[in-house]
PDB file of N, CA and C in Angstrom:
ATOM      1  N   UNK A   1      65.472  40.393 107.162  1.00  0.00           N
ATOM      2  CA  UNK A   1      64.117  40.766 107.514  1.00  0.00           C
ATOM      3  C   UNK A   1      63.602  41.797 106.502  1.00  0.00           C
ATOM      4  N   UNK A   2      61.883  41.585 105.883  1.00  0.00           N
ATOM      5  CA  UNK A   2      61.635  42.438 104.914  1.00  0.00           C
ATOM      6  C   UNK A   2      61.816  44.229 105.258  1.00  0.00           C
ATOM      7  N   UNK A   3      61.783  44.407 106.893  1.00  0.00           N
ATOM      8  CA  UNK A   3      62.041  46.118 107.587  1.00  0.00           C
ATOM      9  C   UNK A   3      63.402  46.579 106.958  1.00  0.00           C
ATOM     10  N   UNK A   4      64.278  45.687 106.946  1.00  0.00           N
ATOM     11  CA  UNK A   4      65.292  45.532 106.234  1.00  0.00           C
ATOM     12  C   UNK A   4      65.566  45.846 104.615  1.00  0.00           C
ATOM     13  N   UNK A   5      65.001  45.774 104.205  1.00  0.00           N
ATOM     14  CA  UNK A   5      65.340  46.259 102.534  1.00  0.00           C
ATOM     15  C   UNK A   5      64.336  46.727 101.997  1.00  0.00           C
ATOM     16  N   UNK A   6      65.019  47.406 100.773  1.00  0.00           N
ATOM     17  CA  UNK A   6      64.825  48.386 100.139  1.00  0.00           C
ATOM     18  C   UNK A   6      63.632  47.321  98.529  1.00  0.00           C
ATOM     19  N   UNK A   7      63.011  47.794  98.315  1.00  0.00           N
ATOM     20  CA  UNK A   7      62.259  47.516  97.206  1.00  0.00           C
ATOM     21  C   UNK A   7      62.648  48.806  95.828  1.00  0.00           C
ATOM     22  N   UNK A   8      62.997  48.696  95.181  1.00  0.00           N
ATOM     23  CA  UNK A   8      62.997  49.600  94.064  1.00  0.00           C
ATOM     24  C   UNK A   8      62.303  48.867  92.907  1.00  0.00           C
ATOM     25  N   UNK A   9      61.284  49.703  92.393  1.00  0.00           N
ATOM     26  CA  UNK A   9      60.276  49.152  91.396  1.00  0.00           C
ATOM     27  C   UNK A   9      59.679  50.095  90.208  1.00  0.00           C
ATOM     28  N   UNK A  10      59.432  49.114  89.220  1.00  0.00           N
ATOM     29  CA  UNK A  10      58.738  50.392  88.528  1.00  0.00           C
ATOM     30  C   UNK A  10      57.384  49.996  88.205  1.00  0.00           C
ATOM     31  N   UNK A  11      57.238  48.722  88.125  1.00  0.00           N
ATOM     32  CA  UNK A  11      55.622  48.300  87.828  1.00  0.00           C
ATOM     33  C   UNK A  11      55.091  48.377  89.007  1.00  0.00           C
ATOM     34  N   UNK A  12      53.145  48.544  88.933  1.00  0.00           N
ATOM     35  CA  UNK A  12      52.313  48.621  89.872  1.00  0.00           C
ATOM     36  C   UNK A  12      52.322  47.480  90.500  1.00  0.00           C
ATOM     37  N   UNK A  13      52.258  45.719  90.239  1.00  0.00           N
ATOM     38  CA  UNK A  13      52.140  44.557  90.413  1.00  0.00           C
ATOM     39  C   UNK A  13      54.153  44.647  91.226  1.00  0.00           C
ATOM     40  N   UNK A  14      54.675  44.941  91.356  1.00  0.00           N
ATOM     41  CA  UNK A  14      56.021  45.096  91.881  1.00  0.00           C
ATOM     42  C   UNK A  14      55.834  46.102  93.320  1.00  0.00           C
ATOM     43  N   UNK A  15      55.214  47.069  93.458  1.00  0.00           N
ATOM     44  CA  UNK A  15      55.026  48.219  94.110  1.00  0.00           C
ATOM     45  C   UNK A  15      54.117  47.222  95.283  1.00  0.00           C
ATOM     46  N   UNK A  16      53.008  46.713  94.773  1.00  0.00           N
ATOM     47  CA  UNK A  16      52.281  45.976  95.746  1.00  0.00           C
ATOM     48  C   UNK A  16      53.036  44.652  96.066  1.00  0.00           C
ATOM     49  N   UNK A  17      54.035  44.010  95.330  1.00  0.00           N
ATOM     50  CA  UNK A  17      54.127  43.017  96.215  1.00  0.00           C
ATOM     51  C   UNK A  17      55.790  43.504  96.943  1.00  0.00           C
ATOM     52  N   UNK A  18      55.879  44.480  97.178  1.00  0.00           N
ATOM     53  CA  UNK A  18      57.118  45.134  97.835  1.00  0.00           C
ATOM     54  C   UNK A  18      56.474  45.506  99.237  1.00  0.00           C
ATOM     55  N   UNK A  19      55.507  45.896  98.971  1.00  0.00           N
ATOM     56  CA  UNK A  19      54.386  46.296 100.397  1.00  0.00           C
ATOM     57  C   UNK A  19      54.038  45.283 101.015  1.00  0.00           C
ATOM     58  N   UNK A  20      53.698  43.964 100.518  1.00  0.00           N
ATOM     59  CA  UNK A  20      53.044  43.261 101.017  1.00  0.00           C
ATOM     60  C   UNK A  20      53.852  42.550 101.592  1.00  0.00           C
ATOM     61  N   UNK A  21      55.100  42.255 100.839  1.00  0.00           N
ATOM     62  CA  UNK A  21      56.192  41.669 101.602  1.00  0.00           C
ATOM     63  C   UNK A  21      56.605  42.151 102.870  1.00  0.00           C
ATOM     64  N   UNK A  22      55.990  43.506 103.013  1.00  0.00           N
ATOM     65  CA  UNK A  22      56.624  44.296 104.232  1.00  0.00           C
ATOM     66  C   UNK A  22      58.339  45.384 104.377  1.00  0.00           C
ATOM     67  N   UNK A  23      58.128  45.245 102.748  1.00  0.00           N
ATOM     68  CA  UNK A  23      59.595  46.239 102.827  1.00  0.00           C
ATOM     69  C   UNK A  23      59.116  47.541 102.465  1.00  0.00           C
ATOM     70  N   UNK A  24      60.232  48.394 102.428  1.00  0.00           N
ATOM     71  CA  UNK A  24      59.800  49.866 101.877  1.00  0.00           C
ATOM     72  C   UNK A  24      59.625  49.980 100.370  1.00  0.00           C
ATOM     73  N   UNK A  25      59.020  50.912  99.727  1.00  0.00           N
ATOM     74  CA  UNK A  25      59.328  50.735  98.212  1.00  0.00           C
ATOM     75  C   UNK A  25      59.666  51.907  97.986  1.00  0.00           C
ATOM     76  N   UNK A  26      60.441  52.235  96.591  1.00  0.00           N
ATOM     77  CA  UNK A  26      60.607  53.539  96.138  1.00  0.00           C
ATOM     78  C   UNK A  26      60.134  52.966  94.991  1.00  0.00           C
ATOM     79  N   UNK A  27      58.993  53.683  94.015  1.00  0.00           N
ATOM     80  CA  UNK A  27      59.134  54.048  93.090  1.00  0.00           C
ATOM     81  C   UNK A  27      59.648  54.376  92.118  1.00  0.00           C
ATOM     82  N   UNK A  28      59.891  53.899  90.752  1.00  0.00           N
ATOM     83  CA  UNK A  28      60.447  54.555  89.703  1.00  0.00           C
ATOM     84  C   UNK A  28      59.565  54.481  87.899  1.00  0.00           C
ATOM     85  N   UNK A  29      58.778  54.124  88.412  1.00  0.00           N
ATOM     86  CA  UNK A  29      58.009  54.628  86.875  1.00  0.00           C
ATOM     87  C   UNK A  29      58.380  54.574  85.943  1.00  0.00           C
ATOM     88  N   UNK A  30      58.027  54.051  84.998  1.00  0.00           N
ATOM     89  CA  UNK A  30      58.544  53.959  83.011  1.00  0.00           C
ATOM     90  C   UNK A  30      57.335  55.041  83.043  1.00  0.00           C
ATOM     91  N   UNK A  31      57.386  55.630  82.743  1.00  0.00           N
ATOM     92  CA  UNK A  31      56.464  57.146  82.124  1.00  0.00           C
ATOM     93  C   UNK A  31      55.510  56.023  80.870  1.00  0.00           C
ATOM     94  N   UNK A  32      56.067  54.580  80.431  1.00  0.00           N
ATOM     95  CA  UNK A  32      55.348  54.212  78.792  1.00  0.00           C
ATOM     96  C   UNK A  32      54.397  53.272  79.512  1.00  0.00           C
ATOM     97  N   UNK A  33      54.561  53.018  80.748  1.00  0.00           N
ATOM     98  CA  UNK A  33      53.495  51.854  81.454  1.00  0.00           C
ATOM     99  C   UNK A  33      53.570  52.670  82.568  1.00  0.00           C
ATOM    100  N   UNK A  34      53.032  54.006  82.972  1.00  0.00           N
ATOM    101  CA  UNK A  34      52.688  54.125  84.050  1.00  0.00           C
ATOM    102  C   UNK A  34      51.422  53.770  85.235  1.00  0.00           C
ATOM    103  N   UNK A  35      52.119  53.385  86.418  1.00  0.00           N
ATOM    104  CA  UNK A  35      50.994  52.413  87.555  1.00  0.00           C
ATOM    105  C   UNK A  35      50.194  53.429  87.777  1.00  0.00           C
ATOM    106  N   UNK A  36      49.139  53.006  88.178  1.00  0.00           N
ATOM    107  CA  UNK A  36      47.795  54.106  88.245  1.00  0.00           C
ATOM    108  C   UNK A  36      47.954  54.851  89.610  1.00  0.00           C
ATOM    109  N   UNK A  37      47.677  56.391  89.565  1.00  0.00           N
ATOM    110  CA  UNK A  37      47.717  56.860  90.611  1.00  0.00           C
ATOM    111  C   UNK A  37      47.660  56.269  92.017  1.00  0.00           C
ATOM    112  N   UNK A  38      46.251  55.181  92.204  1.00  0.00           N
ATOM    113  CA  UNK A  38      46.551  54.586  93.457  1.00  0.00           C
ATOM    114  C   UNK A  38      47.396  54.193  94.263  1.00  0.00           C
ATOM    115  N   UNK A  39      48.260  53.266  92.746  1.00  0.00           N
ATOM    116  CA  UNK A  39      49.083  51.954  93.486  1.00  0.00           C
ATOM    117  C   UNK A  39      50.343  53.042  93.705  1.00  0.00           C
ATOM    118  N   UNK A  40      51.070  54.024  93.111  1.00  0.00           N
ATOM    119  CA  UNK A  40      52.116  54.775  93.229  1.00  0.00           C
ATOM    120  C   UNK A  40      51.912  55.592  94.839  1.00  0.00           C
ATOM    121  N   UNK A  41      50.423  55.801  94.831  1.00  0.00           N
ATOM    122  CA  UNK A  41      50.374  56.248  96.411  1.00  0.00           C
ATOM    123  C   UNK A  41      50.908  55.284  97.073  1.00  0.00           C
ATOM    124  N   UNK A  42      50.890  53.987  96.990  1.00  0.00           N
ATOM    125  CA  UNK A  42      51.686  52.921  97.861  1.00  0.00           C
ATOM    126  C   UNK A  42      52.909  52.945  98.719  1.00  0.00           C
ATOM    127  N   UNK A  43      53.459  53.462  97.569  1.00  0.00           N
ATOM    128  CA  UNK A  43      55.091  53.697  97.457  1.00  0.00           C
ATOM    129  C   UNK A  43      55.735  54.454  98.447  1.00  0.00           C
ATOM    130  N   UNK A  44      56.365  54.251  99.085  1.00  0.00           N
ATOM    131  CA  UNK A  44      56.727  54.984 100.150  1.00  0.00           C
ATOM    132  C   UNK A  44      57.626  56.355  99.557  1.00  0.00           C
ATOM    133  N   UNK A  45      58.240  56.333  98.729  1.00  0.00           N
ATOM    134  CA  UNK A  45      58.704  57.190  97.889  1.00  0.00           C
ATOM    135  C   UNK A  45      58.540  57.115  96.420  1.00  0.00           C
ATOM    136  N   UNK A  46      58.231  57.901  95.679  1.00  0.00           N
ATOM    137  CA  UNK A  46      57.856  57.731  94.269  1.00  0.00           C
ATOM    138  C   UNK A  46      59.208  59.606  93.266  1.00  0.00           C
ATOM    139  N   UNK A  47      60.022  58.610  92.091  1.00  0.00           N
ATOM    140  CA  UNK A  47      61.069  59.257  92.128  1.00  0.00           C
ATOM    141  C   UNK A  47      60.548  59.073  90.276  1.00  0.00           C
ATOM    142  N   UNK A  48      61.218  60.157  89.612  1.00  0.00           N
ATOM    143  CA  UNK A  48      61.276  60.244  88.035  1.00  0.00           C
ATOM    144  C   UNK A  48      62.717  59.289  87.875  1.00  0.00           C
ATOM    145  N   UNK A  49      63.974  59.187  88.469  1.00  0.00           N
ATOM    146  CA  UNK A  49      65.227  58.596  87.725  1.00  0.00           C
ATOM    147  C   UNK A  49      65.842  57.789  89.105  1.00  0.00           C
ATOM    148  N   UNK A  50      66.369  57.031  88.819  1.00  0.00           N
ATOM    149  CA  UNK A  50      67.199  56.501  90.094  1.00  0.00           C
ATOM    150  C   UNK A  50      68.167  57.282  90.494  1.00  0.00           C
ATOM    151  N   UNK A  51      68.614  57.934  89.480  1.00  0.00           N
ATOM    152  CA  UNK A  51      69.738  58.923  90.126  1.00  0.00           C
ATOM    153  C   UNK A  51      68.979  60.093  90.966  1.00  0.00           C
ATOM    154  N   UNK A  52      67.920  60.050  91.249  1.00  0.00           N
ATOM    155  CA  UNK A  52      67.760  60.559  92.243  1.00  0.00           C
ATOM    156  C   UNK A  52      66.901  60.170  93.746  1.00  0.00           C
ATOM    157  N   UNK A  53      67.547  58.771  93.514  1.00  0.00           N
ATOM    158  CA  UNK A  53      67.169  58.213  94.744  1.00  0.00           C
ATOM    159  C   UNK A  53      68.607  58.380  95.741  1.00  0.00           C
ATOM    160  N   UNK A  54      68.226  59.001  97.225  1.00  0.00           N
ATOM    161  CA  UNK A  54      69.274  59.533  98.399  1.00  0.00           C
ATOM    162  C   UNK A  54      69.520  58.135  99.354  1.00  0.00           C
ATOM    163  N   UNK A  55      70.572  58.076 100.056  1.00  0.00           N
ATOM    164  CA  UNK A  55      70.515  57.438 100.954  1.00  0.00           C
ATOM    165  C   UNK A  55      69.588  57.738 102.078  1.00  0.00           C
ATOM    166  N   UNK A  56      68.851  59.162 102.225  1.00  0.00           N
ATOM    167  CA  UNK A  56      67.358  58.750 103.515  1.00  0.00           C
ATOM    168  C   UNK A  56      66.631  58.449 102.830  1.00  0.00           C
ATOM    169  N   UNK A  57      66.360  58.380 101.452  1.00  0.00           N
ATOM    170  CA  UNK A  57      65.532  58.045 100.674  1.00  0.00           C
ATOM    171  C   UNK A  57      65.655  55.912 101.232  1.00  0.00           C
ATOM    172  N   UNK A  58      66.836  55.568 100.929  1.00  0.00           N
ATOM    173  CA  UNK A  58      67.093  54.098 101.116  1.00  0.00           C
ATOM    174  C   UNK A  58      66.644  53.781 102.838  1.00  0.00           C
ATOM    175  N   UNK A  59      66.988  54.400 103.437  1.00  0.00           N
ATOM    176  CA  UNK A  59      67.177  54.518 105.094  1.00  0.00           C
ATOM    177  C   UNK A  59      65.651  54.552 105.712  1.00  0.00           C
ATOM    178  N   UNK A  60      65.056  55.588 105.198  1.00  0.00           N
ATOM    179  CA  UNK A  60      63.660  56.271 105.502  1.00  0.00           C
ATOM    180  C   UNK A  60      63.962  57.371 106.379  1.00  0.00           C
ATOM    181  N   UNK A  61      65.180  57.813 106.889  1.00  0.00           N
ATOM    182  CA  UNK A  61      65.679  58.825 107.872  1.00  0.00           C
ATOM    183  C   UNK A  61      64.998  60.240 107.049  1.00  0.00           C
TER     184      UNK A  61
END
């Protein structure tokens, strides 16, 4: 089920169809194509490196 997983993305066109699918997204940004302020508001979490994505980060806890 999409409540079920995790979306990790870095493009804006990725961010929205992670939402739309109905999963969570985290964010991760290329700083050289960054998504426009809007669509990063999307994101249920928005992160500079994966290494600092947490497990409540994955969870939503």
């Amino acid at each position: 089920a999409p409540e079920a997983c995790v979306c990790l993305e870095d493009s804006g066109h990725g961010i929205d169809a992670g939402k739309a699918a109905g999963m969570r997204v985290i964010a991760v940004p290329d700083p050289r194509f960054m998504p426009e302020a809007v669509t990063l508001a999307r994101a249920d979490v928005v992160v500079d490196f994966l290494t600092e994505v947490t497990l409540e980060m994955l969870t939503g806890a």
